[in-house]
Protein backbone atom coordinates (compact mmCIF):
# COMPACT_ATOMS: atom_id res chain seq x y z
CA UNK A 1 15.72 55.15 -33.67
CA UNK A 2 16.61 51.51 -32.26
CA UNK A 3 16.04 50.55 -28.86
CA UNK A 4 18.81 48.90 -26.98
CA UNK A 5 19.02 45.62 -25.85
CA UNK A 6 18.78 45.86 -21.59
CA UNK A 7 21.05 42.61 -21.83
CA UNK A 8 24.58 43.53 -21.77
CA UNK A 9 27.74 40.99 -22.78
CA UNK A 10 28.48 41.25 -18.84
CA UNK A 11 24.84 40.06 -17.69
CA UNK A 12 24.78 37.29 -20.35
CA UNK A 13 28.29 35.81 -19.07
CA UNK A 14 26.68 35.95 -15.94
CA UNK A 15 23.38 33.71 -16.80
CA UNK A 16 25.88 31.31 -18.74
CA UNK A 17 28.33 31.06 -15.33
CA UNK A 18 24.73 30.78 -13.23
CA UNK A 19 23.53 27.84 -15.54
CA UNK A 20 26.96 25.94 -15.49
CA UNK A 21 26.91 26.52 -11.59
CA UNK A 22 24.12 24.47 -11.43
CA UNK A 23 24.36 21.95 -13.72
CA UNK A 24 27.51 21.42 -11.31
CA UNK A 25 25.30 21.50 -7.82
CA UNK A 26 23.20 18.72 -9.38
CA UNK A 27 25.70 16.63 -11.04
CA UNK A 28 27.55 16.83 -7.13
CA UNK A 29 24.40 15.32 -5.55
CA UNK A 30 23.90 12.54 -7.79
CA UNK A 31 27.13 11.14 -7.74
CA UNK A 32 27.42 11.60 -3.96
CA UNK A 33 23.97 9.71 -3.70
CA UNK A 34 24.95 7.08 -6.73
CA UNK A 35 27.46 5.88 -3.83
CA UNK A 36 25.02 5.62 -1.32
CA UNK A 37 23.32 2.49 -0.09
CA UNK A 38 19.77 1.95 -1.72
CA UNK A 39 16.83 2.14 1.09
CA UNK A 40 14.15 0.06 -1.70
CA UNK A 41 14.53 -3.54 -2.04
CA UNK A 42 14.69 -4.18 -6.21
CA UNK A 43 12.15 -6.24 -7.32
CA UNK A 44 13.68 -9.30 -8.03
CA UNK A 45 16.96 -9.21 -5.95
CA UNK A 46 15.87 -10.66 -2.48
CA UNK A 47 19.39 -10.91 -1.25
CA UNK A 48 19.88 -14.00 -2.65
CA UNK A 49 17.52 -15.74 -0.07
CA UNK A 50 15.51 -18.76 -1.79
CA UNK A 51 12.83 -17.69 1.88
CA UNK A 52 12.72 -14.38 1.17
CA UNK A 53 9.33 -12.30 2.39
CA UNK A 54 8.42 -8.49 2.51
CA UNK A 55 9.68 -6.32 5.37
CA UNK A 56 7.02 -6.06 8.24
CA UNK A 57 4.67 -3.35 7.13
CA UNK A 58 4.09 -5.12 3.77
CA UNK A 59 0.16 -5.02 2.53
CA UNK A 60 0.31 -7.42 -0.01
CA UNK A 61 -2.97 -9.29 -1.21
CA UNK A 62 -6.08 -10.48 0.41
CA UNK A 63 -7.31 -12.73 2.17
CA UNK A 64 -10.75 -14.05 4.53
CA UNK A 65 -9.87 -16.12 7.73
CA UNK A 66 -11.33 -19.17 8.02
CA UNK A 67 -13.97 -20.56 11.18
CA UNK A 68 -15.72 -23.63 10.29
CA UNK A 69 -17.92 -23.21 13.14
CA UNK A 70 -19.10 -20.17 11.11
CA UNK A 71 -22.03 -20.45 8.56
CA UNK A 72 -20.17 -20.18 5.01
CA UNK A 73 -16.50 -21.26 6.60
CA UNK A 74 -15.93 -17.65 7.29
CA UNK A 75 -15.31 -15.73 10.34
CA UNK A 76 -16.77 -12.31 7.89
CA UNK A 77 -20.39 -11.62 9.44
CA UNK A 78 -20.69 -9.57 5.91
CA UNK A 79 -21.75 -6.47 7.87
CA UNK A 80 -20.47 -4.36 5.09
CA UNK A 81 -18.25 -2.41 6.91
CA UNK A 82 -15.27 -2.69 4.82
CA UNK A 83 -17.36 -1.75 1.63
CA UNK A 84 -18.56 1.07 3.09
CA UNK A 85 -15.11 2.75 4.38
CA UNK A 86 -13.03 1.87 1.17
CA UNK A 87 -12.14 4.92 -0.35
CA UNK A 88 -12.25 3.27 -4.29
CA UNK A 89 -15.08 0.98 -3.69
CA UNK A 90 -13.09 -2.34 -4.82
CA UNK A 91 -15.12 -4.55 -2.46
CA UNK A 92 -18.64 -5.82 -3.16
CA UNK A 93 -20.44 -8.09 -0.77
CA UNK A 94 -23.59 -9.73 -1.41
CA UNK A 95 -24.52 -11.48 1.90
CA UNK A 96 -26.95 -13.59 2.81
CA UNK A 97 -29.09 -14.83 6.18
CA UNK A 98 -29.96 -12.26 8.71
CA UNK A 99 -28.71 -12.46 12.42
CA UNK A 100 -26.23 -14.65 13.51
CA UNK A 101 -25.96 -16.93 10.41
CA UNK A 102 -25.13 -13.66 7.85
CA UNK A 103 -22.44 -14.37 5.73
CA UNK A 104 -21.21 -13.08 2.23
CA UNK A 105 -22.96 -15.12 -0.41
CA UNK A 106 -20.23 -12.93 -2.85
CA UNK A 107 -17.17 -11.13 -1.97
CA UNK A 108 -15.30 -9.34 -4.48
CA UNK A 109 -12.49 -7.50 -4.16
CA UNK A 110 -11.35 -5.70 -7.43
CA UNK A 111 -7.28 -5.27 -6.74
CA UNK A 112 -6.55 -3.50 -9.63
CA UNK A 113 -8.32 -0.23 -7.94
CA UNK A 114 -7.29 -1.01 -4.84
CA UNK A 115 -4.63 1.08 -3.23
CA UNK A 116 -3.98 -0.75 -0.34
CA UNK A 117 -4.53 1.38 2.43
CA UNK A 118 -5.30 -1.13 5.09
CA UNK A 119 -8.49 0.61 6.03
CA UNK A 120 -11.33 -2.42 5.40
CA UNK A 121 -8.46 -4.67 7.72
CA UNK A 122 -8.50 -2.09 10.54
CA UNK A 123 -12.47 -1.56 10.12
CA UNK A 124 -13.57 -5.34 10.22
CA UNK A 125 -15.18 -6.04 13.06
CA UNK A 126 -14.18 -9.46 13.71
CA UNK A 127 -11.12 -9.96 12.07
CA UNK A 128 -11.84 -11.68 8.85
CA UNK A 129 -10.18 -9.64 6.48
CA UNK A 130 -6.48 -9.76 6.18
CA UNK A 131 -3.73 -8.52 3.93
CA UNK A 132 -0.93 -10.80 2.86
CA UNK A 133 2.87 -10.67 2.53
CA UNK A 134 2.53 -12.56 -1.55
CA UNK A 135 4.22 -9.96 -3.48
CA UNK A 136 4.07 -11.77 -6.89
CA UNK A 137 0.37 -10.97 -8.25
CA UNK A 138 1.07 -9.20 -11.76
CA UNK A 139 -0.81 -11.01 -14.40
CA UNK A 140 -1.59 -9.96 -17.96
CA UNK A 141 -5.26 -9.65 -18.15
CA UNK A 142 -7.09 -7.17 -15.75
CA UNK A 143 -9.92 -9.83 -15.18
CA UNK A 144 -7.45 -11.83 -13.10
CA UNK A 145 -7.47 -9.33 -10.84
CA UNK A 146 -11.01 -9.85 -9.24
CA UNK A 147 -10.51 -11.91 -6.40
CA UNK A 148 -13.45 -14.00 -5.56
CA UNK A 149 -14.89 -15.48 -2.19
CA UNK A 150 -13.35 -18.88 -3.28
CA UNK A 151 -10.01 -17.07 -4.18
CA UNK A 152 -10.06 -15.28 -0.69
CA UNK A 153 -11.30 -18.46 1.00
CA UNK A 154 -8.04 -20.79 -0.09
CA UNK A 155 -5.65 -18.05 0.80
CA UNK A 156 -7.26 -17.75 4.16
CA UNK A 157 -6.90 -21.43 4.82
CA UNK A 158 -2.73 -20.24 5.73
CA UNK A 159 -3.46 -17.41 7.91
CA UNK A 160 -5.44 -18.21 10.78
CA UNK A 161 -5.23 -14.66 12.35
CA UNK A 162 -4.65 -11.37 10.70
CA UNK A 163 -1.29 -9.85 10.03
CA UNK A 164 -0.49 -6.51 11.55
CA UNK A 165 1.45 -3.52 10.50
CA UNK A 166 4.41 -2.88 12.09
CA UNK A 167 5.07 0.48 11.04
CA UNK A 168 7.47 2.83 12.71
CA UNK A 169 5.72 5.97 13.76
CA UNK A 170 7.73 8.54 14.36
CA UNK A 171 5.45 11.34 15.00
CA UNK A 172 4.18 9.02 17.88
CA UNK A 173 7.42 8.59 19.28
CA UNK A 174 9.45 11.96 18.74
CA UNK A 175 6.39 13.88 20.05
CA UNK A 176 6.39 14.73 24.10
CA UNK A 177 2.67 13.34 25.44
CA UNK A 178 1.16 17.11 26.13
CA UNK A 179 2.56 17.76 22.67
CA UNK A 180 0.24 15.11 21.04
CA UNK A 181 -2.90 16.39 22.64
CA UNK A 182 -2.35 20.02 21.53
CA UNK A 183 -1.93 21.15 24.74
């Protein structure tokens, strides 16, 4: 004897009217959100601005401030902090001289692992490491990625103090004070 089928013509009509349903629900939120105003900027429309730069918050590409009075030119006492903390180990220091006149013989930062998560800028203990607003730093071979101390050197020559994030924090500001503290 043959078993029947447990679908019936009814439930079947039913999954087909389910399926169409949503294929309607999602076609309804893209077009309402094809009309809506993009929140990304579209690499390379820059509003039509020859002077165009990065909203604040932008963590672009590196930099070591400058201090002639420094040994090396450098304000980095290469105290390997920023080595040390970063989470994909792109940075490599070599330094050199012990006390007051350490500084990095070789800094290397690798930014084709790096992903930019500020944490060497916020560890440094004197300020020498910065993050940029340049934006345009594709290239074709990986090798080009490696900056150098030299590289780092000339693009700290235009930044004599560190930039700083400035990040809305909402959880910082929405949250009452005993809140925060886990009171």
């Amino acid at each position: 004897m043959r078993k029947q089928d447990d679908t019936t013509f009814l439930a079947l009509l039913g999954l087909i009217a389910e399926g169409a349903r949503s294929i309607c629900v999602g076609l309804h939120i893209t077009a309402i959100n094809f009309f809506r105003p993009s929140v990304c900027e579209r690499y390379p429309r820059r509003d039509g601005k020859p002077d165009w730069q990065p909203r604040p918050g932008y963590r672009g590409d590196f930099a070591l401030i400058s201090d002639a009075e420094r040994p090396g030119g450098l304000r980095c006492i290469a105290c390997l902090q920023c080595q040390n903390i970063c989470p994909d180990k792109c940075i490599h220091i070599t330094p050199t001289g012990k006390g007051k006149e350490r500084h990095p013989k070789q800094f290397l930062i690798d930014a084709g692992l790096c992903m930019y998560c500020w944490l060497c800028v916020e560890v440094c203990p004197v300020a020498a490491l910065t993050m940029t607003p340049d934006y345009e730093t594709s290239t074709d071979r990986p090798e080009k990625l490696i900056r150098t101390l030299e590289q780092l050197r000339e693009r700290g020559k235009e930044y004599p103090e560190p930039l700083k994030v400035e990040m809305a924090r909402a959880d910082a500001t929405s949250v009452a004070p005993t809140e925060r503290r886990g009171d």
